[in-house]
Protein backbone atom coordinates (compact mmCIF):
# COMPACT_ATOMS: atom_id res chain seq x y z
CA UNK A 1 52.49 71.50 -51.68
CA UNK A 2 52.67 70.55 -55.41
CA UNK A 3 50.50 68.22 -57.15
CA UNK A 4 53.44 66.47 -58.70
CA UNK A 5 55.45 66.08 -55.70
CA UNK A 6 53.21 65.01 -52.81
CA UNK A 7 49.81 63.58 -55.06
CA UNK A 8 49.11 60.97 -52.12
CA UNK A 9 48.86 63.98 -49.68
CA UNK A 10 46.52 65.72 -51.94
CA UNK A 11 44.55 62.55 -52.86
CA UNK A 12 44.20 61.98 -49.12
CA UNK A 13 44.41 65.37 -47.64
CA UNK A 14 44.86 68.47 -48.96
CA UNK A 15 41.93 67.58 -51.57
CA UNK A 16 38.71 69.02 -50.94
CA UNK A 17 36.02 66.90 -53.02
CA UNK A 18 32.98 69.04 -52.83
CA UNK A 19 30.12 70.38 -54.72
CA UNK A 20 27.11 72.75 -53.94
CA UNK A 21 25.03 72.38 -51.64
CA UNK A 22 22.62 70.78 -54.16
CA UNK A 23 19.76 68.22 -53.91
CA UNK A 24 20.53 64.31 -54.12
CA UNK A 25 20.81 62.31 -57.48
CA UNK A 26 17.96 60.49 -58.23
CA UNK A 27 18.80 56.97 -58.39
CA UNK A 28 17.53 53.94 -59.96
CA UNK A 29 16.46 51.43 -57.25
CA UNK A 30 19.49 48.72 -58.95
CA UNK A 31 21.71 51.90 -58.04
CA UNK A 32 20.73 52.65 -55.10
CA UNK A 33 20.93 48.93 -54.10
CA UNK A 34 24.73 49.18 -55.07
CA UNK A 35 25.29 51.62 -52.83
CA UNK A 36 23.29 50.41 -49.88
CA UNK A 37 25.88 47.20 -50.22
CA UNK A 38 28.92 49.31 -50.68
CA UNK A 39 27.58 51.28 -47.20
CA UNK A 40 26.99 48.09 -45.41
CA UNK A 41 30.26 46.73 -46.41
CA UNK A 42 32.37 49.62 -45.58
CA UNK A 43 30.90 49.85 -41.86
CA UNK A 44 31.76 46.20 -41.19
CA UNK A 45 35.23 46.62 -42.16
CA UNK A 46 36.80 47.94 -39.09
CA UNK A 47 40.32 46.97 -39.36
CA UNK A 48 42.35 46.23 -42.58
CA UNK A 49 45.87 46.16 -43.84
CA UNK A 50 47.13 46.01 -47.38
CA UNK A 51 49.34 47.63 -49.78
CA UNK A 52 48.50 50.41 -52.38
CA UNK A 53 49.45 51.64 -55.87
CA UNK A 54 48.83 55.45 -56.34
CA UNK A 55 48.58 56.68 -59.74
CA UNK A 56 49.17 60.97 -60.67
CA UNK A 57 47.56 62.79 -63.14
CA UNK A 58 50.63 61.98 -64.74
CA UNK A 59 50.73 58.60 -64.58
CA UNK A 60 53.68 58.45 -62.40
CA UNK A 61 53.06 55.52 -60.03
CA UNK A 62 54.20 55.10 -56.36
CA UNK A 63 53.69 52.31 -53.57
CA UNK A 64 53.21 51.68 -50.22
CA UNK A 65 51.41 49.85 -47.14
CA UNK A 66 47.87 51.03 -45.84
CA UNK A 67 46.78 50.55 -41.97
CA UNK A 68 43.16 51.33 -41.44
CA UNK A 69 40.71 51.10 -38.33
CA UNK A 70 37.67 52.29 -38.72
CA UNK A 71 36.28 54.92 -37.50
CA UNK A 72 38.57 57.32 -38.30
CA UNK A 73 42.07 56.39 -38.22
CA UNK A 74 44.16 54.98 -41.24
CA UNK A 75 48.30 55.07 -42.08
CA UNK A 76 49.89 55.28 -45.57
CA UNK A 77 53.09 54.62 -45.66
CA UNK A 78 54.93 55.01 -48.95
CA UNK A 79 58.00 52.49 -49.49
CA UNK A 80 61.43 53.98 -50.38
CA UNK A 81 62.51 56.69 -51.79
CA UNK A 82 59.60 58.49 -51.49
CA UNK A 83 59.31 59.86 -47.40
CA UNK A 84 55.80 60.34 -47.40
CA UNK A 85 53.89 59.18 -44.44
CA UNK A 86 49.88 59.82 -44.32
CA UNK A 87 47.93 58.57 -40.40
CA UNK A 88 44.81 60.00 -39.55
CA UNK A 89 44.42 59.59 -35.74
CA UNK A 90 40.54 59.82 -35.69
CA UNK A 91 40.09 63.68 -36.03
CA UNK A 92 43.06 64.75 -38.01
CA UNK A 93 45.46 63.82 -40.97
CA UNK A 94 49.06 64.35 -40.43
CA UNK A 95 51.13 64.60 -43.50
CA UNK A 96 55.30 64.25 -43.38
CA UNK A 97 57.30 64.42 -45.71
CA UNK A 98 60.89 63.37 -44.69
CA UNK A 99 62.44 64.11 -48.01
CA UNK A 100 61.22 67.87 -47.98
CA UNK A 101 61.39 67.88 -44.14
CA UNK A 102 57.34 69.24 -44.08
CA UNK A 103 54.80 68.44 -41.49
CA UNK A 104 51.04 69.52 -42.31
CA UNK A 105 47.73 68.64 -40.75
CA UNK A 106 44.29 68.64 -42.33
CA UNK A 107 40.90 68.15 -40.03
CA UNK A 108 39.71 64.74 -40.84
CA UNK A 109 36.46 65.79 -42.00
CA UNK A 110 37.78 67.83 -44.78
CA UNK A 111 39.24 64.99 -46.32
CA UNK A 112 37.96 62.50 -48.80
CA UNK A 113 39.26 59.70 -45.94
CA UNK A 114 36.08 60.57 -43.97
CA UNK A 115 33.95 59.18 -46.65
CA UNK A 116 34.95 55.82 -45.87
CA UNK A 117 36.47 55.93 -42.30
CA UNK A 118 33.37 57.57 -40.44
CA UNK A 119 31.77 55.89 -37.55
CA UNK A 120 28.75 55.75 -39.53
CA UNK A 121 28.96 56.01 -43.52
CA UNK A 122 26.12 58.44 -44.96
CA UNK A 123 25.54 58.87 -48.68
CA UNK A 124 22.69 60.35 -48.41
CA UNK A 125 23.05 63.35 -46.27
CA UNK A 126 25.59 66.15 -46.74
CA UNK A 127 26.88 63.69 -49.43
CA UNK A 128 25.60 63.67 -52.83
CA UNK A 129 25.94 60.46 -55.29
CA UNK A 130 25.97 61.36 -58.79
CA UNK A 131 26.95 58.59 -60.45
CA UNK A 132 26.86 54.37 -59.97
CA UNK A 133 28.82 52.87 -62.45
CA UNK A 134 29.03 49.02 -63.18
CA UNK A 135 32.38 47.62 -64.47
CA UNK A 136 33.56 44.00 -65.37
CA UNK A 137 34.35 42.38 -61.84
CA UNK A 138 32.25 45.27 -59.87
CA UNK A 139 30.96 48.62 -59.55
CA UNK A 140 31.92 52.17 -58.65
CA UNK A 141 30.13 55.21 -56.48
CA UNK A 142 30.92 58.63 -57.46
CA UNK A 143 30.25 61.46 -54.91
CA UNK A 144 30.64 64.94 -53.62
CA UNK A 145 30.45 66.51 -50.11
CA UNK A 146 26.89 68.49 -50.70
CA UNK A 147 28.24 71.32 -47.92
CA UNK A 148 31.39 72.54 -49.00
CA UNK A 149 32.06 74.99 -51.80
CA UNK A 150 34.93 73.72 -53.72
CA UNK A 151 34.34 71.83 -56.60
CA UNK A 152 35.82 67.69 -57.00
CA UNK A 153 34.53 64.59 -56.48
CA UNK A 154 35.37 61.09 -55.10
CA UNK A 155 35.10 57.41 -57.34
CA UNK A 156 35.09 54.39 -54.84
CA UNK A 157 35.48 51.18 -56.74
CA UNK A 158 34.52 47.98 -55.13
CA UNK A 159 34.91 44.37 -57.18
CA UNK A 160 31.92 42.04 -57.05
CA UNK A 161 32.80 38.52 -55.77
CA UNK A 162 33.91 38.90 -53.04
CA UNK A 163 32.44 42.54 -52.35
CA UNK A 164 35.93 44.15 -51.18
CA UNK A 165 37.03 47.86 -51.60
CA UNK A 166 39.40 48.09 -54.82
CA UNK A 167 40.54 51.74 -54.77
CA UNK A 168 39.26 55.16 -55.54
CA UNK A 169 39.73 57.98 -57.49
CA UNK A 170 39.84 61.80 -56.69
CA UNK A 171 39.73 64.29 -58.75
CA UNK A 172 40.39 67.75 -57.80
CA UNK A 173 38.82 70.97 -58.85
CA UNK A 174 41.07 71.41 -62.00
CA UNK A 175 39.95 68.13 -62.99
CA UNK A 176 43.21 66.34 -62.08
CA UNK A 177 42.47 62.92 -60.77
CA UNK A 178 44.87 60.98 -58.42
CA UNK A 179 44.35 56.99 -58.29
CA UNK A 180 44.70 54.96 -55.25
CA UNK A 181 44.61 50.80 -56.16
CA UNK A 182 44.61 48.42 -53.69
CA UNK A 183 45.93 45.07 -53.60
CA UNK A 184 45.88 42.39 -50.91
CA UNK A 185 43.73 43.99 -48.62
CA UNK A 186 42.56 41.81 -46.05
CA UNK A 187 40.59 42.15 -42.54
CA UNK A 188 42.33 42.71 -39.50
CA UNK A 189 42.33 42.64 -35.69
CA UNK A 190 44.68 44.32 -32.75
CA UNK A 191 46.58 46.95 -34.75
CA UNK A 192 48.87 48.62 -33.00
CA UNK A 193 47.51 52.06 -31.78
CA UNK A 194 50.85 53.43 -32.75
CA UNK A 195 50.35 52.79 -35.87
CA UNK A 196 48.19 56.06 -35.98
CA UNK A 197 50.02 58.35 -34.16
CA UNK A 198 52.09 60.79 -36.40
CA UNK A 199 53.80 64.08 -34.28
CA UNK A 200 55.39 66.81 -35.42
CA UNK A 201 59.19 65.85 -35.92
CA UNK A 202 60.56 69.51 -36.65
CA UNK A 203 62.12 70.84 -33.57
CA UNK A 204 59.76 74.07 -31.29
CA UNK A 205 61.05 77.26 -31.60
CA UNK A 206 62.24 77.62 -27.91
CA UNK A 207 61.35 81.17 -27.93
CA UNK A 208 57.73 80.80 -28.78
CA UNK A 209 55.34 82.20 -26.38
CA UNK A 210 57.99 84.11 -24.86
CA UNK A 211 57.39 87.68 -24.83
């Protein structure tokens, strides 16, 4: 999987955004506040629909449509020419890539997605803020996962009025950083389950398992 190619799978997936297993950042008790309402606001948004403008370390810029239902399941689907669909199904992310005819899968929880699509969003265990950041119509949250060993990080941005989820940012351990914008996205309700269901499309090798 290349950077260039499939940055959406990578920003998603194939990204690990941790940091060593070190204490929490202090944080002022305006920052802290910040990310109390970004928590709160994230676990009532169960289901939600939108589109999304991801950004490369390049700068080359590709769209799509986002499906999420919290917890744990969310689609990407990137609009033509691309071919890459992204669904997490609740405990894994499936990434296909028709164009390259690829199929991978990624445990949820290694994932930056589980930030944000957990049953129950923790910043303070396991995860460790380092940085609250207010901008012109909001604020941002900058973390790492505290337990894994590979270094990267994770930038949610959130605007203001109303309090909504804007985007994030990941950046990798080379310091590349893959954008994810997101515009129109709006609470919804009955989703099709189907919606996050990806399978393998590439044809089993008949002769597997066969001695």
């Amino acid at each position: 999987m290349t950077f260039t190619r499939r940055s959406l799978a990578l920003a998603l997936a194939a990204t690990s955004f941790a940091g060593g297993a070190t204490a929490q950042t202090a944080l002022s008790a305006a920052d802290q506040a910040l990310v109390d309402r970004a928590i709160a606001y994230l676990e009532g948004l169960n289901e939600a629909r939108g589109r999304f403008i991801q950004t490369d370390a390049r700068g080359r810029a590709t769209t799509g449509q986002l499906f999420m239902k919290r917890p744990g399941k969310a689609r990407f689907a990137y609009d033509a020419p691309s071919g890459l669909l992204v669904v997490s199904d609740g405990g894994v992310v499936s990434v296909q890539d028709k164009r390259l005819k690829t199929f991978d899968a990624y445990p949820l929880g290694a994932t930056p997605l589980s930030l944000f699509l957990a049953k129950s969003i923790r910043l303070d265990k396991g995860v460790r803020v380092t940085r609250v950041q207010r901008l012109q119509n909001g604020f941002s949250v900058t973390a790492r996962d505290g337990k894994k060993e590979t270094a990267g990080e994770i930038t949610l941005s959130f605007t203001d009025a109303p309090l909504a989820l804007a985007g994030w940012t990941v950046t990798d351990a080379q310091g590349r950083p893959t954008r994810v914008q997101l515009q129109g996205l709006e609470r919804a309700s009955g989703l099709d389950k189907s919606l996050f269901v990806l399978k393998d499309p590439r044809p089993k090798n008949p002769g597997r398992g066969k001695v």
